[in-house]
N, C-alpha and C. Protein backbone atom coordinates (compact mmCIF):
# COMPACT_ATOMS: atom_id res chain seq x y z
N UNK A 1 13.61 19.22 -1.69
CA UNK A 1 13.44 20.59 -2.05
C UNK A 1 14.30 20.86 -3.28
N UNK A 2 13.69 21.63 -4.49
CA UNK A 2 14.22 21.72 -5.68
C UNK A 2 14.50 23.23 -5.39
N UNK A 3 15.39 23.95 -6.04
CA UNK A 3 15.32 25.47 -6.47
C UNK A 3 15.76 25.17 -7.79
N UNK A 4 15.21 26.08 -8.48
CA UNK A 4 15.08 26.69 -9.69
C UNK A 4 14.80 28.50 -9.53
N UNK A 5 16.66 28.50 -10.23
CA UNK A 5 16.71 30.32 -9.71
C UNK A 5 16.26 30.68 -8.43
N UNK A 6 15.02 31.80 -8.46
CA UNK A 6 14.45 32.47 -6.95
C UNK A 6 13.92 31.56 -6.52
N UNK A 7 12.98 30.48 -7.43
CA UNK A 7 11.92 30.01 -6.90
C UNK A 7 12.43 28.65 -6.14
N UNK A 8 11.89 28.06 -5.20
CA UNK A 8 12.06 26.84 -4.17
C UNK A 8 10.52 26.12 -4.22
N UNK A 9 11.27 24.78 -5.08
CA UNK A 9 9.80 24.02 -5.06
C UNK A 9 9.88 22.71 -4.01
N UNK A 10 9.26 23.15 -2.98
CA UNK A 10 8.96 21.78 -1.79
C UNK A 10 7.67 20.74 -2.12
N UNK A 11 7.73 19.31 -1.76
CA UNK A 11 7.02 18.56 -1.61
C UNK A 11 5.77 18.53 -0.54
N UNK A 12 4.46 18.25 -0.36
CA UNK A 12 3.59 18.31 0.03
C UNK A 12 3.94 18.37 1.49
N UNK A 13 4.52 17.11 1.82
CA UNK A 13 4.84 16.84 3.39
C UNK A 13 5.86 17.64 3.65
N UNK A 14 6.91 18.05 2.88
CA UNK A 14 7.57 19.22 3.34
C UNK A 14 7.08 20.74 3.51
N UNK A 15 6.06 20.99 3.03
CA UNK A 15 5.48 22.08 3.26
C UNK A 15 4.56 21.92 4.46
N UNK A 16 3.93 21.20 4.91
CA UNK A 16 3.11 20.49 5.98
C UNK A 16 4.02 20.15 7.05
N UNK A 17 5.10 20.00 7.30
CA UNK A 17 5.93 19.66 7.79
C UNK A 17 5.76 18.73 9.14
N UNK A 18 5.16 17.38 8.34
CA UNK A 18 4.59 16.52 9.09
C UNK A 18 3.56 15.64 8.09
N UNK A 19 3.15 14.67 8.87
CA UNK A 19 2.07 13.94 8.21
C UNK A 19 0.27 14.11 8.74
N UNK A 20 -0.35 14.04 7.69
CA UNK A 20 -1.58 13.52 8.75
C UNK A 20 -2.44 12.66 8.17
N UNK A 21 -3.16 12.38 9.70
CA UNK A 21 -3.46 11.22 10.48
C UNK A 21 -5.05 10.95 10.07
N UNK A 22 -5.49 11.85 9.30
CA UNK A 22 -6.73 11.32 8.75
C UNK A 22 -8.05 11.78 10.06
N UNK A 23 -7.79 11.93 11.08
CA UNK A 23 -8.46 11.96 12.44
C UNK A 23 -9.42 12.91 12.47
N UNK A 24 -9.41 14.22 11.70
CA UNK A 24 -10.45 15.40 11.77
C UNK A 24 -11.66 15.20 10.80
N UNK A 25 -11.61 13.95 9.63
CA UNK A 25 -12.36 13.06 9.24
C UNK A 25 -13.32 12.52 10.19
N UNK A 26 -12.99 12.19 11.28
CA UNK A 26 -13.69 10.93 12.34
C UNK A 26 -14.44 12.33 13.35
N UNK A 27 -13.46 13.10 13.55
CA UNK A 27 -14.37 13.86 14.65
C UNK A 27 -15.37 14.84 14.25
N UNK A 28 -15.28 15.16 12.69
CA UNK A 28 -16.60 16.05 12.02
C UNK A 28 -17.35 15.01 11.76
N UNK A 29 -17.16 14.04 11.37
CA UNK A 29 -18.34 12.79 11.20
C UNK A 29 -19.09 12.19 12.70
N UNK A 30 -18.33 12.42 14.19
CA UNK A 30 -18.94 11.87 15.17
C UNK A 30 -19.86 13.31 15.34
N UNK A 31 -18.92 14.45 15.16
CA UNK A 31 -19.98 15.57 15.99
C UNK A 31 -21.01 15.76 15.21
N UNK A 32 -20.76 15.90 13.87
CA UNK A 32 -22.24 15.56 12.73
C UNK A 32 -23.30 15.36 13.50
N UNK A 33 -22.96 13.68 13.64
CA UNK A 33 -24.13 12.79 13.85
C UNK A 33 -24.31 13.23 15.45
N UNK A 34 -23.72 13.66 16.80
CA UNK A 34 -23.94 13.81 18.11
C UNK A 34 -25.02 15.04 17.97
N UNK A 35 -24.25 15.55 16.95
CA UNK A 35 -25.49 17.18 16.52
C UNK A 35 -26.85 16.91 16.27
N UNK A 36 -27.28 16.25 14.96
CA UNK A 36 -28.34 15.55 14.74
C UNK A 36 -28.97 15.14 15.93
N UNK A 37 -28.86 14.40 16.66
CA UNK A 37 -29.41 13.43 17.51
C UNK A 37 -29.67 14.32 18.32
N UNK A 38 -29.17 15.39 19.03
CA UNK A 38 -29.42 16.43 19.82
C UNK A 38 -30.81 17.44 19.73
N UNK A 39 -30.31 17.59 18.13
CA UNK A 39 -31.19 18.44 17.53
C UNK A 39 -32.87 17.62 17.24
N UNK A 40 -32.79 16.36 16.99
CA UNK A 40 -33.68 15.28 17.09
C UNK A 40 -34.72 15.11 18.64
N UNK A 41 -33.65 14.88 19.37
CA UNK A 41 -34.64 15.13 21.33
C UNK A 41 -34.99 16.54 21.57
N UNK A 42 -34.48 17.40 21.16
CA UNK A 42 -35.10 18.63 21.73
C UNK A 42 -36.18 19.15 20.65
N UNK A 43 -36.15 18.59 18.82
CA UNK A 43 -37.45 18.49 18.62
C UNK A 43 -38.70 17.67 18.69
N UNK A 44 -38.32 16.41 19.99
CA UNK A 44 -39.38 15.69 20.28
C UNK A 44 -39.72 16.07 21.55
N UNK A 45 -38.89 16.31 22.13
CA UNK A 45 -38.85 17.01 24.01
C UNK A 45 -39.63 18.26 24.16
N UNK A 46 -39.20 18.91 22.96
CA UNK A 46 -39.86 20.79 23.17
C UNK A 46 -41.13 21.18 22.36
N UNK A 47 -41.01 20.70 20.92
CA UNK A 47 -41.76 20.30 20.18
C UNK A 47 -43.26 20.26 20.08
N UNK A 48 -43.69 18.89 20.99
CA UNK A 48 -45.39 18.93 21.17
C UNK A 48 -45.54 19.86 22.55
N UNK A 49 -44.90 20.38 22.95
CA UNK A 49 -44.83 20.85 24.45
C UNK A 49 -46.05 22.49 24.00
N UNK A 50 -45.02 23.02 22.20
CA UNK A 50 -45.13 23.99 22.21
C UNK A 50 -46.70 24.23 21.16
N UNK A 51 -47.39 23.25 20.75
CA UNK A 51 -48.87 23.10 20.21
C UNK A 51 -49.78 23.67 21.15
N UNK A 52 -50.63 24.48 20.14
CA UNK A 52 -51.40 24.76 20.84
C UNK A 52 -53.14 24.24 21.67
């Protein structure tokens, strides 16, 4: 942590106060694709059901 006069200039991880782990990467990319696939069976499941 630097000050200069009023101002206080902190480093990334000091403002974060912690690290991260990269992990919310992996779980928007699994639910993505769990979404898709969902959205995929219920337009093959419901789909021709609803032709007239």
């Amino acid at each position: 942590m630097e000050r200069h006069g009023k101002e206080t200039h902190v480093t990334t991880e000091e403002a974060r106060a912690g690290s991260t782990p990269h992990i919310v990467r992996y779980v928007l990319g699994i639910s993505l694709f769990l979404s898709i696939v969902g959205l995929i069976l219920v337009w093959l499941l419901v789909g021709p059901s609803q032709l007239p």
